[in-house]
Protein backbone atom coordinates (compact mmCIF):
# COMPACT_ATOMS: atom_id res chain seq x y z
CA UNK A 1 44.29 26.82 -9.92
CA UNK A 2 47.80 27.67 -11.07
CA UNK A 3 50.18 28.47 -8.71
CA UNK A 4 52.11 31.75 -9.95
CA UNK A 5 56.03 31.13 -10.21
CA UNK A 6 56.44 34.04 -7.90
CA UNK A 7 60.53 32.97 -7.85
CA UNK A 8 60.97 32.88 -11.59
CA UNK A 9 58.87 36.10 -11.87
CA UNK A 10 59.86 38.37 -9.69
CA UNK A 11 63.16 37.00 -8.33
CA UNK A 12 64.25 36.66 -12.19
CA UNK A 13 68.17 35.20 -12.03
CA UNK A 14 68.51 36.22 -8.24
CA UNK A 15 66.84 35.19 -5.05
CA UNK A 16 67.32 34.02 -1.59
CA UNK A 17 68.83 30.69 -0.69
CA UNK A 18 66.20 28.62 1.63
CA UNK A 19 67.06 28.07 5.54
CA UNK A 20 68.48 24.52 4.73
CA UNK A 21 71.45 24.93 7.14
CA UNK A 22 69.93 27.48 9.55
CA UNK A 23 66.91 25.54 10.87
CA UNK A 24 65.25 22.53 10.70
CA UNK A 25 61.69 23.18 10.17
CA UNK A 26 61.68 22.82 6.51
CA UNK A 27 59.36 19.89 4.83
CA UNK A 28 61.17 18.94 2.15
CA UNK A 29 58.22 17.33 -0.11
CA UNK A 30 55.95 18.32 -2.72
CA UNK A 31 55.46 22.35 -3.47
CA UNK A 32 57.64 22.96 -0.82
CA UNK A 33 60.72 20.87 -2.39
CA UNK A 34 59.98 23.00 -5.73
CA UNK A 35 60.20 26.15 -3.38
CA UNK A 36 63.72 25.10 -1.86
CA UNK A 37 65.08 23.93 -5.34
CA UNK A 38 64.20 27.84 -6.39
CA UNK A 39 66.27 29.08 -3.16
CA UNK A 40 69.22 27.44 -3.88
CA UNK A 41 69.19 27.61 -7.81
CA UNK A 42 69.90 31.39 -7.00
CA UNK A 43 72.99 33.03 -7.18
CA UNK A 44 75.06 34.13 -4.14
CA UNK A 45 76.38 37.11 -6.28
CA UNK A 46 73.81 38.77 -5.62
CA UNK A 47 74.08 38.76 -1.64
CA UNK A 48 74.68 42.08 -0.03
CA UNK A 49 75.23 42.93 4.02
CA UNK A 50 72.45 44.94 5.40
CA UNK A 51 72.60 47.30 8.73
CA UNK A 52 69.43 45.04 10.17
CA UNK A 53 68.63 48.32 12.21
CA UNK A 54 67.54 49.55 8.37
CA UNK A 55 65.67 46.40 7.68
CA UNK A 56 61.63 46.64 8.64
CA UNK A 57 58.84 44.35 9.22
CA UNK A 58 57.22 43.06 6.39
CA UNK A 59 53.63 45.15 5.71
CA UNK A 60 51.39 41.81 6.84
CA UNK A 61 52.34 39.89 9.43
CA UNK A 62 52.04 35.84 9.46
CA UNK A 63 52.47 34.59 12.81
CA UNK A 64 50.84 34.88 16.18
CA UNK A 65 53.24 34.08 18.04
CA UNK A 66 57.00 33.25 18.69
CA UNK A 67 58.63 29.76 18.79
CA UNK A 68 61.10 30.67 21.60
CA UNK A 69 63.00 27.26 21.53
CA UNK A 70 63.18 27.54 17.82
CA UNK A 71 64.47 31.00 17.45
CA UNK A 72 67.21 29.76 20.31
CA UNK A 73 68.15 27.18 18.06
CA UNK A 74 68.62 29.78 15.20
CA UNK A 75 70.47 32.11 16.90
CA UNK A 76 72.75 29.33 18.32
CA UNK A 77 73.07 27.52 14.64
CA UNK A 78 73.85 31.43 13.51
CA UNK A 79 76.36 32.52 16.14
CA UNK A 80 77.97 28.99 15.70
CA UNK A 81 78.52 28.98 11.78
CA UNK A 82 77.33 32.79 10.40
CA UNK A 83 74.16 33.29 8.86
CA UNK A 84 74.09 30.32 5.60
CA UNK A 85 71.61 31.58 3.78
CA UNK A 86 70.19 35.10 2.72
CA UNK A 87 66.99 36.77 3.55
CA UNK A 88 64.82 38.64 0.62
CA UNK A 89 64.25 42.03 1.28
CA UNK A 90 62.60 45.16 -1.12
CA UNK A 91 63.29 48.70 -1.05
CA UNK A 92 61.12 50.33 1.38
CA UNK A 93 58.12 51.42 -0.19
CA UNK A 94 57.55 54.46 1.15
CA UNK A 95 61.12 55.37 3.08
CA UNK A 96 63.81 56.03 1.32
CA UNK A 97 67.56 54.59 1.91
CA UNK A 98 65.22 51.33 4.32
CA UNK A 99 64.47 48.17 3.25
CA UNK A 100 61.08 45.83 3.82
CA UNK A 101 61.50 41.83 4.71
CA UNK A 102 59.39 39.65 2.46
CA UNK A 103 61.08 36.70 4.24
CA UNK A 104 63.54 35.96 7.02
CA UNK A 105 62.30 37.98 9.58
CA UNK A 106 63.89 35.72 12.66
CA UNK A 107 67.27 35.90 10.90
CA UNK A 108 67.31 39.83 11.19
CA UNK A 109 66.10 39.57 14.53
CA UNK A 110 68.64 37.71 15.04
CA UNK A 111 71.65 39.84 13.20
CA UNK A 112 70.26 42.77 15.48
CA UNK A 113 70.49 40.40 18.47
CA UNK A 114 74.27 39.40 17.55
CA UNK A 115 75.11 43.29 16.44
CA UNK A 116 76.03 41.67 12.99
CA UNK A 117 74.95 42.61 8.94
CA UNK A 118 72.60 40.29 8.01
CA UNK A 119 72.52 38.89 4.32
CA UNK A 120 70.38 39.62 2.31
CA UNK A 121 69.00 39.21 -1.52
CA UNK A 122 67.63 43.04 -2.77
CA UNK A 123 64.86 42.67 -5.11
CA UNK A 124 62.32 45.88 -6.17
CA UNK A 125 58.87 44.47 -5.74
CA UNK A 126 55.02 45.71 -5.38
CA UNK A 127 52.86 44.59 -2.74
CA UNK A 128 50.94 41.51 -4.85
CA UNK A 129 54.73 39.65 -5.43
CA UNK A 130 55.51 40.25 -2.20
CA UNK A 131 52.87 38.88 -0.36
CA UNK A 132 52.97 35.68 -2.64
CA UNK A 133 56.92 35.80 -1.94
CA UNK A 134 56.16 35.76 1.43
CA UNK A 135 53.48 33.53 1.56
CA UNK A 136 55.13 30.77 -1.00
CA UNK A 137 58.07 30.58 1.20
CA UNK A 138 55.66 30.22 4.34
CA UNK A 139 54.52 27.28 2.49
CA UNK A 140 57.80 25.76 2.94
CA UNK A 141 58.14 25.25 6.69
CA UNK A 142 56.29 23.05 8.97
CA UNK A 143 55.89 25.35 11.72
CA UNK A 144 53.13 27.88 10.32
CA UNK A 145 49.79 27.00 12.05
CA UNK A 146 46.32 26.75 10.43
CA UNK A 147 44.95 29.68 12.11
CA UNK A 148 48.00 31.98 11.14
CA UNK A 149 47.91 30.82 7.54
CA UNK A 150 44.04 32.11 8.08
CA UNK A 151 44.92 35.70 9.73
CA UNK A 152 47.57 35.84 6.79
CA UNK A 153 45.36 35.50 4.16
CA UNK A 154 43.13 37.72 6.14
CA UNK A 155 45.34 40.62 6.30
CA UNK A 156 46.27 40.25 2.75
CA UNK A 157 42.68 40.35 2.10
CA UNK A 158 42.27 43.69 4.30
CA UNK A 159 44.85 44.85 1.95
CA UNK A 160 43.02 45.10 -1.10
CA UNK A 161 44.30 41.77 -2.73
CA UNK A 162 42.07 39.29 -4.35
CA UNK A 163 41.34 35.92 -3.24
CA UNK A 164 43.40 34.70 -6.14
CA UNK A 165 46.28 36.19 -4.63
CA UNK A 166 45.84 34.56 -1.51
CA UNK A 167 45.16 31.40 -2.88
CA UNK A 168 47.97 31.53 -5.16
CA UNK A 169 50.25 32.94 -1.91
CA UNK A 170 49.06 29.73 0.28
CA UNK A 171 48.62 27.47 -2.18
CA UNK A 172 44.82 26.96 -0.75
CA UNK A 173 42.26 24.90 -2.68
CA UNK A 174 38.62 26.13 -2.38
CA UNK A 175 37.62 24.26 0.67
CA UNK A 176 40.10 25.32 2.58
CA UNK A 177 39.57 28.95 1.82
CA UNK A 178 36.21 28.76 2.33
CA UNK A 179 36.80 27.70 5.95
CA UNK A 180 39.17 30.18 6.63
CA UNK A 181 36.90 33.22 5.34
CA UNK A 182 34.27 31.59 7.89
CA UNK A 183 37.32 31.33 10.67
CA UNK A 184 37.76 35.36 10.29
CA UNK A 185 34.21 36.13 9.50
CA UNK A 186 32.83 34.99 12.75
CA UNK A 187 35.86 35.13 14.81
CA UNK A 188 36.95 38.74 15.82
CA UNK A 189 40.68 39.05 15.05
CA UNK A 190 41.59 40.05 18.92
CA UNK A 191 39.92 37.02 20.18
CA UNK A 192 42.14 34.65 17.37
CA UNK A 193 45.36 36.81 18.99
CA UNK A 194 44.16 36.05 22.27
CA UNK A 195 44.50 32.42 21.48
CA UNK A 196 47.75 32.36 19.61
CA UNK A 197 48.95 29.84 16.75
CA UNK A 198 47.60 27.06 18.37
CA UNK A 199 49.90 24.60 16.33
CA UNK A 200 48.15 21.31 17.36
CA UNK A 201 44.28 23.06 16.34
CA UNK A 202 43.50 22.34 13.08
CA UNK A 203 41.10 23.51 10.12
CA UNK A 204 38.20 21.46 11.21
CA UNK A 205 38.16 22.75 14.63
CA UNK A 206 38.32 26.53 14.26
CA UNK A 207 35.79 26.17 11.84
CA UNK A 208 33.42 24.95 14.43
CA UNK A 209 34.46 27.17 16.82
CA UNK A 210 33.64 29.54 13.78
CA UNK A 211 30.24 28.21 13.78
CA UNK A 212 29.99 28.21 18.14
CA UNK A 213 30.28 32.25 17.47
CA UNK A 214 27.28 32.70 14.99
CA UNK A 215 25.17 31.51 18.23
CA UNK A 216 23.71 35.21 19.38
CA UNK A 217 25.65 36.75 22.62
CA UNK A 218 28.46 34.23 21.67
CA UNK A 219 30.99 36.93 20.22
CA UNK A 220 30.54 39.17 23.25
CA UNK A 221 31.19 36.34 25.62
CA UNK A 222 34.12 35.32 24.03
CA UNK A 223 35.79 38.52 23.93
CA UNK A 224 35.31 38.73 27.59
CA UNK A 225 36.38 35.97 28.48
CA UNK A 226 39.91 35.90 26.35
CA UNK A 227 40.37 39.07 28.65
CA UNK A 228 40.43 37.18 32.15
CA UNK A 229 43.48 36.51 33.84
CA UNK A 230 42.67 32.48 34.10
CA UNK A 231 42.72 32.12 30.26
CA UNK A 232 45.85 33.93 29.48
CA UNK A 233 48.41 31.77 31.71
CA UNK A 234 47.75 27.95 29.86
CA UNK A 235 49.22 27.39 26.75
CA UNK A 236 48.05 28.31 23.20
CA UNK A 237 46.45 24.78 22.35
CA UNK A 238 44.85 24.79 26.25
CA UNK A 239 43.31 28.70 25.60
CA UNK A 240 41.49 27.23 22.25
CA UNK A 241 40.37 24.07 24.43
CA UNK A 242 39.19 26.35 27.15
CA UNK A 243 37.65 29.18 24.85
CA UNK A 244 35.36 26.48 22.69
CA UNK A 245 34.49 24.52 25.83
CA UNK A 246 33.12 27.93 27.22
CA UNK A 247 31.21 28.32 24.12
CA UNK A 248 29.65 24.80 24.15
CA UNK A 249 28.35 25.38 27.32
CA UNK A 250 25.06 26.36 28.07
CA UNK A 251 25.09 29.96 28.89
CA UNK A 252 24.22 30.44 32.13
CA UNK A 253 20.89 32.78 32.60
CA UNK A 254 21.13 35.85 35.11
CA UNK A 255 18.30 35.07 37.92
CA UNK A 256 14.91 37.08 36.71
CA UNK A 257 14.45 40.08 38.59
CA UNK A 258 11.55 39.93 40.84
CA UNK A 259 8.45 42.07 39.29
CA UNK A 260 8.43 45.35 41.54
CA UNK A 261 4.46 46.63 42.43
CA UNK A 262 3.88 49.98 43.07
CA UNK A 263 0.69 51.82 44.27
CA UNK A 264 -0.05 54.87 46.37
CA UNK A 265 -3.33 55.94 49.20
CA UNK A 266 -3.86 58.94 50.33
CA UNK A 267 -7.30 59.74 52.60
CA UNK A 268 -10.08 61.99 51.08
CA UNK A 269 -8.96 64.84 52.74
CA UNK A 270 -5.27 64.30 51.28
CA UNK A 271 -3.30 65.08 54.72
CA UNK A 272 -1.10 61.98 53.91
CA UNK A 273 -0.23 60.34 51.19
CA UNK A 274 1.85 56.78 51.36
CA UNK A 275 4.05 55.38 47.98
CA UNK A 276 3.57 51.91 48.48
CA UNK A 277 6.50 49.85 46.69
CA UNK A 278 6.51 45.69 46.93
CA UNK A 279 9.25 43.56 45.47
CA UNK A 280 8.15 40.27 46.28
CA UNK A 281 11.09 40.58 49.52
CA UNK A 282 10.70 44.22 50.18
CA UNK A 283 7.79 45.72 50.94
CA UNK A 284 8.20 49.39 51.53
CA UNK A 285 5.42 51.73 52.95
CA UNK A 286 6.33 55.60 52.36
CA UNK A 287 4.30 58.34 54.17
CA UNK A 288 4.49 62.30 53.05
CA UNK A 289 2.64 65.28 53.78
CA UNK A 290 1.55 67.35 56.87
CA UNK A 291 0.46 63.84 58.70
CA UNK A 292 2.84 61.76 57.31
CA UNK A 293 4.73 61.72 60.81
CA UNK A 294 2.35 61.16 63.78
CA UNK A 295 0.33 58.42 61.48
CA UNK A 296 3.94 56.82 60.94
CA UNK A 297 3.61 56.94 64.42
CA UNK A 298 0.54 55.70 64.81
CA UNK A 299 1.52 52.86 62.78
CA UNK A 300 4.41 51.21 64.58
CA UNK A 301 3.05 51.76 68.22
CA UNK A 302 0.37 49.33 66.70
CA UNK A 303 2.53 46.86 65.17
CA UNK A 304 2.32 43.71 67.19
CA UNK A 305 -1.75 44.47 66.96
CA UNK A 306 -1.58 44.28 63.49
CA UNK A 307 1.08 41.97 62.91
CA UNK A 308 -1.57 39.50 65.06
CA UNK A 309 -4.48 40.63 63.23
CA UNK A 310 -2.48 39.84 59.86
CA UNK A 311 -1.45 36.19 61.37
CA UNK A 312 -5.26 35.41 62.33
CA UNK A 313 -6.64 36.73 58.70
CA UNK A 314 -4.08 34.02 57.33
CA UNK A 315 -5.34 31.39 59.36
CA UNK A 316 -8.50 32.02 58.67
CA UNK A 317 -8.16 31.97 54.72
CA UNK A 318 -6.11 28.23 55.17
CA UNK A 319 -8.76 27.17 57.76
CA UNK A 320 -11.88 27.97 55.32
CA UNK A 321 -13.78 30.30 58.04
């Protein structure tokens, strides 16, 4: 398949320069060297200071999670030397005088941390180039897990884009977006959030997992069990370990409940009548009516007697007599 020059296209002479200088989690290889070599062919020109308090989330999201020791190290590279390179931003869609990210989200989280403009590239753009845009330049760094590449393309899915769009915004070959419709087929999207990025969990193993959750009862036990307070405190990689061990296991079956007999007596002349309920453990002998009380009586003052009587009747039937 193609891959659509989403940087020539809709960037035309003007674009954002990659984050070569702010962080290190670019691989510089392959498509994603092509990607970088469109950043920085772009001209600064074109680079305008934002409020960041005007600059919103982009409409999809991409990851799960934050790096916390990676966005320290941006915001220390940042404070340190100014923000090198620009993000790309549209006009807001549908509010005027704001502005959408299509990439660079950290670095205006960052400007609004610091209280400074951050720099930005202003390019009008629908929804289809931006979610390529976004998903091109995701393609670039190292640091995007399997599983949010998956609930990426899923989202963009949910949005009324084609599967070439995704493909082309991930640069995905067949197999691998096969997998991932079979990840967020069978996988309910809170249960994926409740495991987070899971950097170290590759394609392979969500898609068994996948295929752990088409076992019936599966899906409701795993969104019960992303909800206890055990698996939320391990790390991402640990809750996937955890949550596919659970489902390996053999679910354990709730004890049968003992078969409950009921049957009721009641003398021809119908002064009493007894509910007689039997469990297996619980044998319960209920009297109503006019007599119901004396013969309850009647009953327990003779309980020894018949308790004996019961004892010798048992004997007899082990005995042969």
């Amino acid at each position: 398949m193609a891959r659509k020059d989403i940087f020539g296209s809709v960037m035309g002479p003007v674009a954002a320069v990659a984050d070569n200088k702010d962080v290190s989690g670019y691989a510089v290889r392959g498509a994603s060297r092509s990607i970088m070599q469109s950043f920085e062919e772009l001209s600064k020109s074109s680079v305008v200071d934002l409020d960041p308090a005007l600059v919103d989330t982009s409409f999809v999201s991409d990851r799960l999670d934050e790096d916390d020791q990676a966005y320290q190290e941006l915001l220390s590279a940042i404070r340190e030397r100014g923000q090198d390179s620009p993000i790309l931003v549209r006009p807001h869609p549908e509010v005027s005088g704001r502005f959408q990210t299509v990439f660079g989200h950290r670095r205006v989280k960052v400007a609004r941390q610091l209280g400074r403009p951050v720099r930005a590239v202003v390019k009008k753009m629908g929804d289809e180039d931006h979610v390529i845009a976004q998903g091109q330049e995701n393609a670039a760094r190292a640091n995007l897990s399997f599983i949010e590449r998956t609930l990426f393309a899923d989202r963009i899915l949910k949005r009324g884009h084609t599967s070439d769009t995704v493909k082309s915004a991930l640069a995905l070959d067949d197999t691998t977006f096969s997998k991932m419709r079979s990840v967020t087929g069978n996988i309910p999207e809170p249960v994926i959030v409740a495991v987070g990025s899971a950097k170290a969990v590759g394609r392979d193993r969500w898609w068994q997992l996948a295929k752990l959750m088409e076992h019936p009862g599966n899906a409701g036990r795993a969104a019960d069990y992303v909800k206890s307070a055990d698996f939320a405190e391990p790390s991402s990689d640990a809750r996937f370990a955890l949550l596919f061990d659970y489902l390996n296991a053999p679910a354990k079956r709730s004890p049968a409940a003992p078969k409950t007999r009921e049957k009721a007596w009641a003398p021809q002349d119908r002064s009493v009548r007894a509910k007689i309920t039997d469990t297996g453990k619980v044998f319960t002998l209920a009297l109503k009516a006019r007599e119901a009380s004396p013969f309850g009586a009647f009953i327990t003052e003779r309980l020894d007697e018949l308790f004996e009587a019961f004892r010798q009747s048992e004997m007899s039937k082990r005995t042969g007599d």
